[in-house]
Protein backbone atom coordinates (compact mmCIF):
# COMPACT_ATOMS: atom_id res chain seq x y z
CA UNK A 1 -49.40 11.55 -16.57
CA UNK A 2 -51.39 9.59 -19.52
CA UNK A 3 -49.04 6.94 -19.05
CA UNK A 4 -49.90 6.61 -15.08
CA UNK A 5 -53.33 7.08 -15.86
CA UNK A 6 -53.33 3.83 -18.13
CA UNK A 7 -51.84 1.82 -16.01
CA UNK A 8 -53.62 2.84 -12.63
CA UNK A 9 -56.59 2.26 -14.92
CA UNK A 10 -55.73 -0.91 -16.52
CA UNK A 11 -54.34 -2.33 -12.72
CA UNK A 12 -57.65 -0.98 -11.09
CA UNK A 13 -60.19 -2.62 -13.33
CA UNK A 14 -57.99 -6.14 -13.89
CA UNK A 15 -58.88 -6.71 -9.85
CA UNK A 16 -62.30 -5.89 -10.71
CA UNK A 17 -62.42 -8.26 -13.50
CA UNK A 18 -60.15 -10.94 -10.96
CA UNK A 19 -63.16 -10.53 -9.04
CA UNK A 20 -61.14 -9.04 -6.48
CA UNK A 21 -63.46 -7.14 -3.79
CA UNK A 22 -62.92 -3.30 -3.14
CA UNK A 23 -59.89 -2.24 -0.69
CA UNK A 24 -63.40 -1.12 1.80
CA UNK A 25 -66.41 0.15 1.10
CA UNK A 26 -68.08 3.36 1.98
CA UNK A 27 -70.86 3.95 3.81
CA UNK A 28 -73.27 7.14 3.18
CA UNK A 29 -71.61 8.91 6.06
CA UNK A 30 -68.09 8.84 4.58
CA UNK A 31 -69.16 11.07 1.21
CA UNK A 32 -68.78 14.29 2.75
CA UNK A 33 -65.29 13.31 4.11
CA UNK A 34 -63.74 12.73 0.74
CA UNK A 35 -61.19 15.10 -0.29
CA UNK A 36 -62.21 18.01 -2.75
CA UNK A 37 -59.71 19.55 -4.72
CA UNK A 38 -61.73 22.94 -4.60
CA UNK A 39 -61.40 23.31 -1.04
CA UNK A 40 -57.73 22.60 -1.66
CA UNK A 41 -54.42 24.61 -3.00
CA UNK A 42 -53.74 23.37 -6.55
CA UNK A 43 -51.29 20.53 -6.93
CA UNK A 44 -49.04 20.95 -9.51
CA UNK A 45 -48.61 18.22 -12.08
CA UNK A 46 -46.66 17.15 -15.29
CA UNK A 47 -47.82 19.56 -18.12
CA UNK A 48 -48.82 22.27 -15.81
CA UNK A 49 -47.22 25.77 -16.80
CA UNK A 50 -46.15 27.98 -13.87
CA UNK A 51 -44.77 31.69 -14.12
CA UNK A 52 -42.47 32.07 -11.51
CA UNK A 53 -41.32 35.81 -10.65
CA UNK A 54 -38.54 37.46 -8.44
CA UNK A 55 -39.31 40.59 -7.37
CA UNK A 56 -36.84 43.75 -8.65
CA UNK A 57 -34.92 40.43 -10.43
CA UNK A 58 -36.45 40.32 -13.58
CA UNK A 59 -33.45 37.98 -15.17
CA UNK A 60 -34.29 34.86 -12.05
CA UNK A 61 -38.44 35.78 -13.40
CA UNK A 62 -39.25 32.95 -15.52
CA UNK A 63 -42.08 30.96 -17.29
CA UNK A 64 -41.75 27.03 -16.86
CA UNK A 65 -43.33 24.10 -18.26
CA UNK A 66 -43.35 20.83 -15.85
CA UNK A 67 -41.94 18.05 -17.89
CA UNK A 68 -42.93 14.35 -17.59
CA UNK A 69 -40.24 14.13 -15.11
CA UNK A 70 -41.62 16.52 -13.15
CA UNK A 71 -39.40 18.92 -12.59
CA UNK A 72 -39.26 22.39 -13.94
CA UNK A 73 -35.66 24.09 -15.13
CA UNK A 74 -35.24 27.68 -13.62
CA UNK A 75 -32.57 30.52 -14.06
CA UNK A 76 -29.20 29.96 -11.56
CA UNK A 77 -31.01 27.18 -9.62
CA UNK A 78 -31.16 24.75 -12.24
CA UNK A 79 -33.64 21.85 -12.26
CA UNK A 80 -36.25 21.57 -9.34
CA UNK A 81 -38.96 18.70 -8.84
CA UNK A 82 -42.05 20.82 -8.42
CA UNK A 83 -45.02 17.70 -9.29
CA UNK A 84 -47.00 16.71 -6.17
CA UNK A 85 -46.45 19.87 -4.60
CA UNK A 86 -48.50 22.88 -4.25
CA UNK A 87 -47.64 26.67 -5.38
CA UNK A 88 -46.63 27.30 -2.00
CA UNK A 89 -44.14 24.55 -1.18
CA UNK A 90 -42.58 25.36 -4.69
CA UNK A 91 -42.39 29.06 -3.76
CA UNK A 92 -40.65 27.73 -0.32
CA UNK A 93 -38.53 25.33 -2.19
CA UNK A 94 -37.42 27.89 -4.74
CA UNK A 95 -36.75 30.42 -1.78
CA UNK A 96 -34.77 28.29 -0.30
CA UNK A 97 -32.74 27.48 -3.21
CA UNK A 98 -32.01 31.06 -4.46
CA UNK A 99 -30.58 31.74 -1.15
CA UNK A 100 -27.81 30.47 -1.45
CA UNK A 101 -27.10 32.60 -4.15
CA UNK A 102 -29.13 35.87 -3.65
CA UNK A 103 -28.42 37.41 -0.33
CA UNK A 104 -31.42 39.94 -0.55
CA UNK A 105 -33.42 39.07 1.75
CA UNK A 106 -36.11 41.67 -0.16
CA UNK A 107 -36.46 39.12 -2.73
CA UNK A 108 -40.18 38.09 -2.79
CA UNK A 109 -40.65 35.18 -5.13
CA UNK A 110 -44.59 34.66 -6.15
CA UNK A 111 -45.27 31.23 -8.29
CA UNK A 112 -48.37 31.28 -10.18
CA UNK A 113 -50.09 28.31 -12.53
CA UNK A 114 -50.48 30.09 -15.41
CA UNK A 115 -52.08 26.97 -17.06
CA UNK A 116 -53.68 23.76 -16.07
CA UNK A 117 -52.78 20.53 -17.91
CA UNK A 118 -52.55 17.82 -15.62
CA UNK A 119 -56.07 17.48 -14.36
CA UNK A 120 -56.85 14.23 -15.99
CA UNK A 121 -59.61 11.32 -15.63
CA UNK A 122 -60.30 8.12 -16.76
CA UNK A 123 -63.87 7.05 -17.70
CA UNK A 124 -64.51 3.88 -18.52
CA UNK A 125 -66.90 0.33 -19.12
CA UNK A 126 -70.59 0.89 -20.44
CA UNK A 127 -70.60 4.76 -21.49
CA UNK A 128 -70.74 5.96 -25.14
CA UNK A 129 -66.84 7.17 -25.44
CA UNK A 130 -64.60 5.49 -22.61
CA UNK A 131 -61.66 7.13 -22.62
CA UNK A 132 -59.10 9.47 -20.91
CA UNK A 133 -60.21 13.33 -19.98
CA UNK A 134 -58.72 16.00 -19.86
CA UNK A 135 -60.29 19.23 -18.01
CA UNK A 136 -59.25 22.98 -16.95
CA UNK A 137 -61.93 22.64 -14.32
CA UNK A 138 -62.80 20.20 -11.84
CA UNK A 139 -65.74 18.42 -12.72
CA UNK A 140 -67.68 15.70 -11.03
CA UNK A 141 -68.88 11.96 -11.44
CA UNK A 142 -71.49 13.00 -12.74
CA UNK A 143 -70.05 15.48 -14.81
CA UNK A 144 -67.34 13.27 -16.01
CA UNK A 145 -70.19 11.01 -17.25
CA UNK A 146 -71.41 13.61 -19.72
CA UNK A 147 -67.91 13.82 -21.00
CA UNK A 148 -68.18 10.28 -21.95
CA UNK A 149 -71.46 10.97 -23.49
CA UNK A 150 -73.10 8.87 -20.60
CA UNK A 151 -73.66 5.69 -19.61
CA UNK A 152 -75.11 3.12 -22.57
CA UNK A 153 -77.98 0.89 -22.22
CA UNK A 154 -76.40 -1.77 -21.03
CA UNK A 155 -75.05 0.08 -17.66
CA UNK A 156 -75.67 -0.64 -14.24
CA UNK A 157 -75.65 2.80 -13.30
CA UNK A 158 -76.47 1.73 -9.31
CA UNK A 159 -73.31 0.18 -9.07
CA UNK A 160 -70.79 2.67 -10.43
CA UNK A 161 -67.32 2.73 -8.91
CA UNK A 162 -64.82 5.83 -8.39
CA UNK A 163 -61.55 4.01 -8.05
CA UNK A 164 -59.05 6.32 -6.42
CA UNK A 165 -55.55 5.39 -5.84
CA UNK A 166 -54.36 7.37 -2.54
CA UNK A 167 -50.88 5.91 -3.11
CA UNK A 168 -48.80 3.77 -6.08
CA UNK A 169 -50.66 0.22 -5.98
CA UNK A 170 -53.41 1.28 -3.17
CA UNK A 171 -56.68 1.85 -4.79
CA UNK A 172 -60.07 3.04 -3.05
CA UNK A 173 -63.37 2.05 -4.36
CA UNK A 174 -66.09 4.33 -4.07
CA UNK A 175 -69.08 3.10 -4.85
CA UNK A 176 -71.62 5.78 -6.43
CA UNK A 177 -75.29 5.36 -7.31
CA UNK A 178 -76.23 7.87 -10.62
CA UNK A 179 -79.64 7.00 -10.36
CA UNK A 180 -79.78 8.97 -6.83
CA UNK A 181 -77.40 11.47 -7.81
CA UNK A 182 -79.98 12.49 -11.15
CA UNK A 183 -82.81 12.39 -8.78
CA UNK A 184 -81.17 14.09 -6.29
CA UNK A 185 -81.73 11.93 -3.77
CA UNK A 186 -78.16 11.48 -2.73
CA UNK A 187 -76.14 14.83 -4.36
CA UNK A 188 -73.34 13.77 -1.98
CA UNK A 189 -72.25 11.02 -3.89
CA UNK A 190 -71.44 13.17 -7.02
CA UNK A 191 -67.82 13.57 -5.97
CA UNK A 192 -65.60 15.93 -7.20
CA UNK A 193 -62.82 13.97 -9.28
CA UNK A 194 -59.03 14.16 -8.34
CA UNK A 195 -56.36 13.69 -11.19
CA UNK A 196 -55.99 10.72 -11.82
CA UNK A 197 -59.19 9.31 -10.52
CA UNK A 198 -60.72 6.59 -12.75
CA UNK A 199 -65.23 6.31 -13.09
CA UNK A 200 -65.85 2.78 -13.31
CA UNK A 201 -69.30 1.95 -15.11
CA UNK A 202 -70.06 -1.71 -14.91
C-alpha cells in the first residue's frame, strides 16, 4: 500500500508540476456527491487483520493478516484475494469456497476486521510535515491537515487539491478552499479522505 501510495503521489503531483490541468473540475454542487467511506461497508486492504469464523467448526475459524499481495491464507481453502473487497463479498467468496468441501449447509461463516491498517493518506507541498498517514479512523481534509501540522506560511490554502485516483493512472482533482472550510462558509468541501487519497497544498 505505501508503495502505491508513493507512486500515485509522485505520478499525481509530476502532472501538476508538467502543468498539466486537472482530469475536470468540480463545481460546488458536486461536493455532496463524493463518495464517503462512512456511509460505506469497509474495504479491506493490504495490512488489514480479519477474524474469520465457521460456526460449530472451530478448526476452518481463523485469524488472517492481508499480505501485500493481498490475499489472505485460510484453513482447507488455501489462499484467497480478499483486497478491494468488502467483509461481505469475502464472507460470499469464502462460502463459496468451503463448499466444495463442507457439505453443511448450517455452516454460517461471519468475517470481521479485527484491525484497520490500510487506511492511508498522502499529505503533501507547503504544510509543516508532508508525508504519508496512517489512521484507524477516517478523517477529513481538513483533518488530515492537522496531521501534517498544517499548512506553512507560504501556502495557498484557496487552492488546495484532493487528488483521487478512481482507477490505476486516472486521477480526480478536487479542488478545496481551507479558508471557507475554517470559516465555515463551505463545510462541504472538507471531504472525507479515501485510502489512498493524496491533499495537495500548493
Amino acid at each position: 500500500m505505501r508503495g502505491t501510495l508513493v507512486a500515485a503521489a509522485g505520478l499525481a503531483l509530476a502532472a501538476l508540476s508538467a502543468g498539466c490541468s486537472p482530469t475536470y473540475i468540480y463545481n460546488p454542487a458536486n461536493y455532496a456527491k463524493e463518495h464517503d467511506p462512512r456511509k460505506h461497508e469497509y474495504v479491506i486492504g493490504v495490512g488489514d487483520q480479519l477474524r474469520v469464523n465457521v460456526w460449530r467448526m472451530s478448526d476452518l475459524s481463523s485469524d488472517a493478516l492481508v499480505r501485500a499481495d493481498g490475499v489472505i491464507t485460510m484453513p482447507l481453502i488455501g489462499d484467497v484475494f480478499v483486497s478491494g473487497k468488502t467483509p461481505t463479498q469475502v464472507r460470499e467468496e469464502l462460502k463459496r469456497r468451503l463448499s466444495e468441501f463442507v457439505k453443511d449447509e448450517t455452516a454460517v461463516i461471519t468475517v470481521a476486521v479485527t484491525g484497520i491498517n490500510s487506511y492511508r493518506f498522502v499529505v503533501s507541498g507547503n504544510v509543516a510535515r508532508a508525508g504519508i498517514y496512517a489512521s484507524n479512523y477516517f478523517v477529513s481534509v481538513s483533518e488530515a491537515l492537522a496531521l501534517a501540522g498544517g499548512p506553512n506560511q507560504f501556502a495557498s490554502t484557496d487552492q488546495i487539491l484532493l487528488i483521487r485516483m478512481d482507477s490505476p493512472g486516472k486521477f480526480r482533482h478536487i479542488p478545496v478552499n481551507y479558508d471557507d472550510i475554517a470559516s465555515r462558509k463551505r463545510p462541504e468541501q472538507d471531504l472525507v479522505l479515501k485510502a489512498g487519497d493524496t491533499v495537495f497544498v500548493p
